[in-house]
Protein backbone atom coordinates (compact mmCIF):
# COMPACT_ATOMS: atom_id res chain seq x y z
CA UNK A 1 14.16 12.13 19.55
CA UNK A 2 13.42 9.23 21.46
CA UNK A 3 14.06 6.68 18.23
CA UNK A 4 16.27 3.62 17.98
CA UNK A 5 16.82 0.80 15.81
CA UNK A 6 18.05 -2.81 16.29
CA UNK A 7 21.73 -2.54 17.09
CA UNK A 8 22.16 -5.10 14.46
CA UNK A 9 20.64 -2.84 11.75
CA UNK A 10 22.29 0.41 12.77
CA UNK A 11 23.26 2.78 9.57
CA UNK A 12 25.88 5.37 9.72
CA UNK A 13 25.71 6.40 5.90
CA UNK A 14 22.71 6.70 4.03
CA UNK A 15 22.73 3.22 2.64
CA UNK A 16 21.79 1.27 -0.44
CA UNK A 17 19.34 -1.01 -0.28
CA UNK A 18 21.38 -3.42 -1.86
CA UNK A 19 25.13 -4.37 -0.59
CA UNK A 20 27.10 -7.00 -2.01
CA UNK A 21 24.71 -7.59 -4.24
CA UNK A 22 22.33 -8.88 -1.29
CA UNK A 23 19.36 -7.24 0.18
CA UNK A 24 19.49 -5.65 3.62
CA UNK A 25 17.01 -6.30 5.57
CA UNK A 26 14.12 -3.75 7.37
CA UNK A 27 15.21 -2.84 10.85
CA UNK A 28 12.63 -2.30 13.67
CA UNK A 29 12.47 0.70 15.48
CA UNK A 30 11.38 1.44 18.28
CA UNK A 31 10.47 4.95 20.11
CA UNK A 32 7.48 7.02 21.46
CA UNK A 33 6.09 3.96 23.32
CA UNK A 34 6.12 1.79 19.81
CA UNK A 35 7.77 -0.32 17.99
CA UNK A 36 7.83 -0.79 14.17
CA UNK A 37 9.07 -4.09 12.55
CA UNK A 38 7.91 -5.71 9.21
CA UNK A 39 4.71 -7.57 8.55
CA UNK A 40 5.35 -10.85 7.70
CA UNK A 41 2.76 -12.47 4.92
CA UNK A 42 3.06 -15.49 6.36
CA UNK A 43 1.54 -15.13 9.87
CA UNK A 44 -2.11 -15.25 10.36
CA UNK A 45 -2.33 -12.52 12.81
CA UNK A 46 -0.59 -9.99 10.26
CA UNK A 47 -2.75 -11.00 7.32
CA UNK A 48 -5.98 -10.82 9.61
CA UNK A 49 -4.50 -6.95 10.92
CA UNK A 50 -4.10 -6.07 7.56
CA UNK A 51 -7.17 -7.45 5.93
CA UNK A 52 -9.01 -5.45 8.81
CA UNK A 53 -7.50 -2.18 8.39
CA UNK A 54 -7.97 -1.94 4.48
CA UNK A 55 -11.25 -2.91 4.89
CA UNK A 56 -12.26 -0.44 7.52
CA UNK A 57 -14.92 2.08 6.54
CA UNK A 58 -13.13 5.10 8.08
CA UNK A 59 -9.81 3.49 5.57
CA UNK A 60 -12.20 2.98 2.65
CA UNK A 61 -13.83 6.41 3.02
CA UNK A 62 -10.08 8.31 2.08
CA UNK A 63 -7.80 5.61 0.10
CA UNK A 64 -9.02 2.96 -2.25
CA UNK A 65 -6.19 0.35 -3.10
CA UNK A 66 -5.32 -0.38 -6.58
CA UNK A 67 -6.44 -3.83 -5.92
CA UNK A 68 -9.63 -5.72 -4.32
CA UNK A 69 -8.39 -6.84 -0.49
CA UNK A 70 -11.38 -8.77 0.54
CA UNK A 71 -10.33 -12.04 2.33
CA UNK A 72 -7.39 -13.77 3.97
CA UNK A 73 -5.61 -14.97 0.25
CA UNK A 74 -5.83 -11.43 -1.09
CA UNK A 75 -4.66 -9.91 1.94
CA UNK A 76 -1.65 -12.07 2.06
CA UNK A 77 -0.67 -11.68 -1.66
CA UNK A 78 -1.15 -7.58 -0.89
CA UNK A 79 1.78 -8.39 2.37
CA UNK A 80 4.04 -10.74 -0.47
CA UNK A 81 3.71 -7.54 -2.81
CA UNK A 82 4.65 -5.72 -0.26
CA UNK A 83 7.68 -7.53 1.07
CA UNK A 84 9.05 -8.33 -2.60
CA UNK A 85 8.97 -4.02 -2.21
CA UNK A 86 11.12 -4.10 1.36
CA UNK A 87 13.31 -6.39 -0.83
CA UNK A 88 14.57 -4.50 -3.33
CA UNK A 89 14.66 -1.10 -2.03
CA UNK A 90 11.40 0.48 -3.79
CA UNK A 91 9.57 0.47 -0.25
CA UNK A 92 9.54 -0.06 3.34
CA UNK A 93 6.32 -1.41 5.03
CA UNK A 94 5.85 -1.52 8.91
CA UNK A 95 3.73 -3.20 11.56
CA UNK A 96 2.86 -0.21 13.89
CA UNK A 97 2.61 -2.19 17.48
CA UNK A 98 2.55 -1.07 21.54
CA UNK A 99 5.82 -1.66 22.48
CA UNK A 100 4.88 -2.72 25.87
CA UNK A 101 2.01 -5.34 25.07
CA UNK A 102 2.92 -5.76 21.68
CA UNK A 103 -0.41 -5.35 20.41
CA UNK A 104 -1.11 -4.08 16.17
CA UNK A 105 -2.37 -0.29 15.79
CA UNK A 106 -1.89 0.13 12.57
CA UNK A 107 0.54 0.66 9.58
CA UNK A 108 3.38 2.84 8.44
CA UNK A 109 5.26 2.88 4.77
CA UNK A 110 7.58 4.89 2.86
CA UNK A 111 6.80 3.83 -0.94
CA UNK A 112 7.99 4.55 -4.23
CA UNK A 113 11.50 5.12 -3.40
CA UNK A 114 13.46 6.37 -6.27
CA UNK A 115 17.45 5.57 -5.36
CA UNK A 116 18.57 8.12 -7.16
CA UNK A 117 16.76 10.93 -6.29
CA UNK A 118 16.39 9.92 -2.72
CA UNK A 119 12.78 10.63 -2.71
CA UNK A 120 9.66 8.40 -1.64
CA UNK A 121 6.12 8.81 -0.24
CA UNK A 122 5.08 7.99 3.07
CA UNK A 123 1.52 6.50 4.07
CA UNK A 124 -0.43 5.43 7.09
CA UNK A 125 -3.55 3.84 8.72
CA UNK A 126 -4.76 3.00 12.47
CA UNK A 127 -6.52 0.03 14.00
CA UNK A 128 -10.45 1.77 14.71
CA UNK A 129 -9.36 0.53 18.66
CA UNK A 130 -6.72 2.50 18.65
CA UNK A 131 -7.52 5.62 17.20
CA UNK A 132 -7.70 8.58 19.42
CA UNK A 133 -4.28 8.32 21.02
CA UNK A 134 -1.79 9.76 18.67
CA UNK A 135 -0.66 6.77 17.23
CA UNK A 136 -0.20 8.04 13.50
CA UNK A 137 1.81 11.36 15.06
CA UNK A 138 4.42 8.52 17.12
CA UNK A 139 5.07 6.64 13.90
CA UNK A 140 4.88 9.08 11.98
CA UNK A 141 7.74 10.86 13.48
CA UNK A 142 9.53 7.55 13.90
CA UNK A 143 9.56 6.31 10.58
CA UNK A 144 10.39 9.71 8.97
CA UNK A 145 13.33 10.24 11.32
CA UNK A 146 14.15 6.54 9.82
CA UNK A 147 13.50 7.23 6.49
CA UNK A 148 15.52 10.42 6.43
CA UNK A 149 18.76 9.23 8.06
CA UNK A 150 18.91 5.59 8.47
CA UNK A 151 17.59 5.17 4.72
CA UNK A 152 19.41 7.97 3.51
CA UNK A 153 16.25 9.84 1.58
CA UNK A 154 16.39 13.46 0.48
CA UNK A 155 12.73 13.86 0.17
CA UNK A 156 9.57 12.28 1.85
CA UNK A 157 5.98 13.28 0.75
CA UNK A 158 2.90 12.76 2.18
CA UNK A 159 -0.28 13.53 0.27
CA UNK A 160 -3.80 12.67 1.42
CA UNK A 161 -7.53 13.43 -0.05
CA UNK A 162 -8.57 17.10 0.15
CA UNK A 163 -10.70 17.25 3.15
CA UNK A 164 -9.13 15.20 5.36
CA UNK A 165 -8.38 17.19 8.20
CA UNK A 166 -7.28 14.56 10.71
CA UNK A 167 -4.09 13.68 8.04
CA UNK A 168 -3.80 16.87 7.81
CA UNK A 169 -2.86 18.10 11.34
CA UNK A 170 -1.02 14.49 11.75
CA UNK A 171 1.55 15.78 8.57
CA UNK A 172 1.86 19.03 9.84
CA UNK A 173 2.25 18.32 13.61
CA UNK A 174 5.29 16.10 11.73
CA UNK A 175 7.18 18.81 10.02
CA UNK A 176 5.68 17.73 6.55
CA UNK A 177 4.84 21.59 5.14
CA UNK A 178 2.05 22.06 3.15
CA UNK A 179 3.00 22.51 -0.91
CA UNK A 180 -0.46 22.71 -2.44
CA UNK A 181 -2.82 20.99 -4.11
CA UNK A 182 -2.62 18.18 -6.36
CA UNK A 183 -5.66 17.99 -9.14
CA UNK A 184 -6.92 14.73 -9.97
CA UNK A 185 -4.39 13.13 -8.15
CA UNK A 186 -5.99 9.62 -6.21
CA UNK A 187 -8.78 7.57 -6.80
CA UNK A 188 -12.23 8.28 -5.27
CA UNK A 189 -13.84 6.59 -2.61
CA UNK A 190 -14.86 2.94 -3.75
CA UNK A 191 -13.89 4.00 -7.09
CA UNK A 192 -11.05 3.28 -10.11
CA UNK A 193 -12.70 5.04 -12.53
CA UNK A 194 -13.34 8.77 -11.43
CA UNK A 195 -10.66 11.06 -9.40
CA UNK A 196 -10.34 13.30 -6.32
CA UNK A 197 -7.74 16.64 -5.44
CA UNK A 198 -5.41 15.06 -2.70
CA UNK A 199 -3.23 17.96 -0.76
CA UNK A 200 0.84 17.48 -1.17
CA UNK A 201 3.18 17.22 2.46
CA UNK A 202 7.01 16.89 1.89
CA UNK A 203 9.64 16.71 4.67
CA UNK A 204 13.14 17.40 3.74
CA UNK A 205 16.48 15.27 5.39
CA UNK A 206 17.61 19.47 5.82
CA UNK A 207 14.46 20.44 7.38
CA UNK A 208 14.35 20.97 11.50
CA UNK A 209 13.40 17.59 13.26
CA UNK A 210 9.81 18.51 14.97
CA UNK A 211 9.74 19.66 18.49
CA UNK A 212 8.46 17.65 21.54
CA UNK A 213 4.84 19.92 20.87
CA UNK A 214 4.70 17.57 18.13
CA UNK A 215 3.40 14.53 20.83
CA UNK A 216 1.32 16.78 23.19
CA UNK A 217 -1.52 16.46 21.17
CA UNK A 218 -2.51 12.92 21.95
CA UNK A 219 -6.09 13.23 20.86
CA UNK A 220 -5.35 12.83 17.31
CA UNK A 221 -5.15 9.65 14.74
């Protein structure tokens, strides 16, 4: 795979986040024309990205955050939540940018990352603009490969509402097999009181790394 990270950063054991008693800091990676580095809560243009993605319809219409995101303060307290996270070790949340222009499409994260099982959940979203040009396949792929080697996890699910077909073919196109159905399992649409069927991914560190068929399909999310 076409994946590297900042030479700096470079893990040859499946790490703790911790070391010394110090956190380690994200790396950025960088492969399949993008590059993936950590949102930072205190720069306008991140908070603004970020604000507009969770509050796109196409967003709103599958996920509905635990909290209200509605304008630049809540936006930034959701990136400083998210960052305290990258900290210590329970997540890893990435600014998905061209890595020739250097232009946001979107966002990657592996969440809920339990150290001792080795197991966390990946999510996703792209930009409206840049939809249609395989963006969630590339980082995808890139911060799996990550997230299975470089962070040393086991296990990586993915789980989206039942019915969405585009996350769907994304997952599977990413070597995350299908495992079934999980009832009840996320919020509905606009909604924290009433609950959808969301269909369960998971990638294992001893599964096959996906082919290079995995980016010929560039007319997908």
């Amino acid at each position: 795979m076409n994946v590297l990270m900042s030479s700096s950063r470079e893990r040859s054991r499946p790490p703790s986040p911790r070391e010394g008693g110090r956190s380690r800091p994200l790396p950025e990676l960088r492969g399949h024309g993008l590059h993936l580095r950590p949102w930072d809560p205190e720069s306008p243009a991140d908070v603004e990205a970020w604000l507009r993605g969770l509050g796109d319809p196409e967003f709103r219409r599958w996920n509905t955050p635990f909290r209200s995101i509605t304008d630049a303060d809540s936006a930034r307290e959701s990136l400083r939540r998210g960052a305290a996270c990258d900290t210590d070790g329970t997540g890893a949340s990435f600014r998905v940018t061209d890595a020739g222009s250097g232009t946001t499409l979107g966002h990657i994260g592996v969440n809920e990352i339990h150290p001792v099982l080795r197991r966390g959940s990946i999510g996703y979203w792209v930009l409206p603009e840049a939809r249609g040009r395989g963006v969630a396949t590339r980082a995808l792929l890139l911060a799996a490969h990550w997230a299975l080697t470089g962070r040393g996890l086991h296990r990586l699910e993915l789980n989206h509402a039942l019915g969405h077909g585009a996350s769907c073919r994304v997952a599977t196109r990413c070597g995350f097999r299908p495992e079934g159905t999980l009832r009840g399992a996320i919020f509905e649409a606009g909604r924290l009181d009433a609950f959808r069927d969301a269909h369960l991914h998971a990638r294992l560190a001893t599964d096959p790394e996906p082919g290079p068929d995995a980016l010929t399909a560039t007319a997908a999310p």
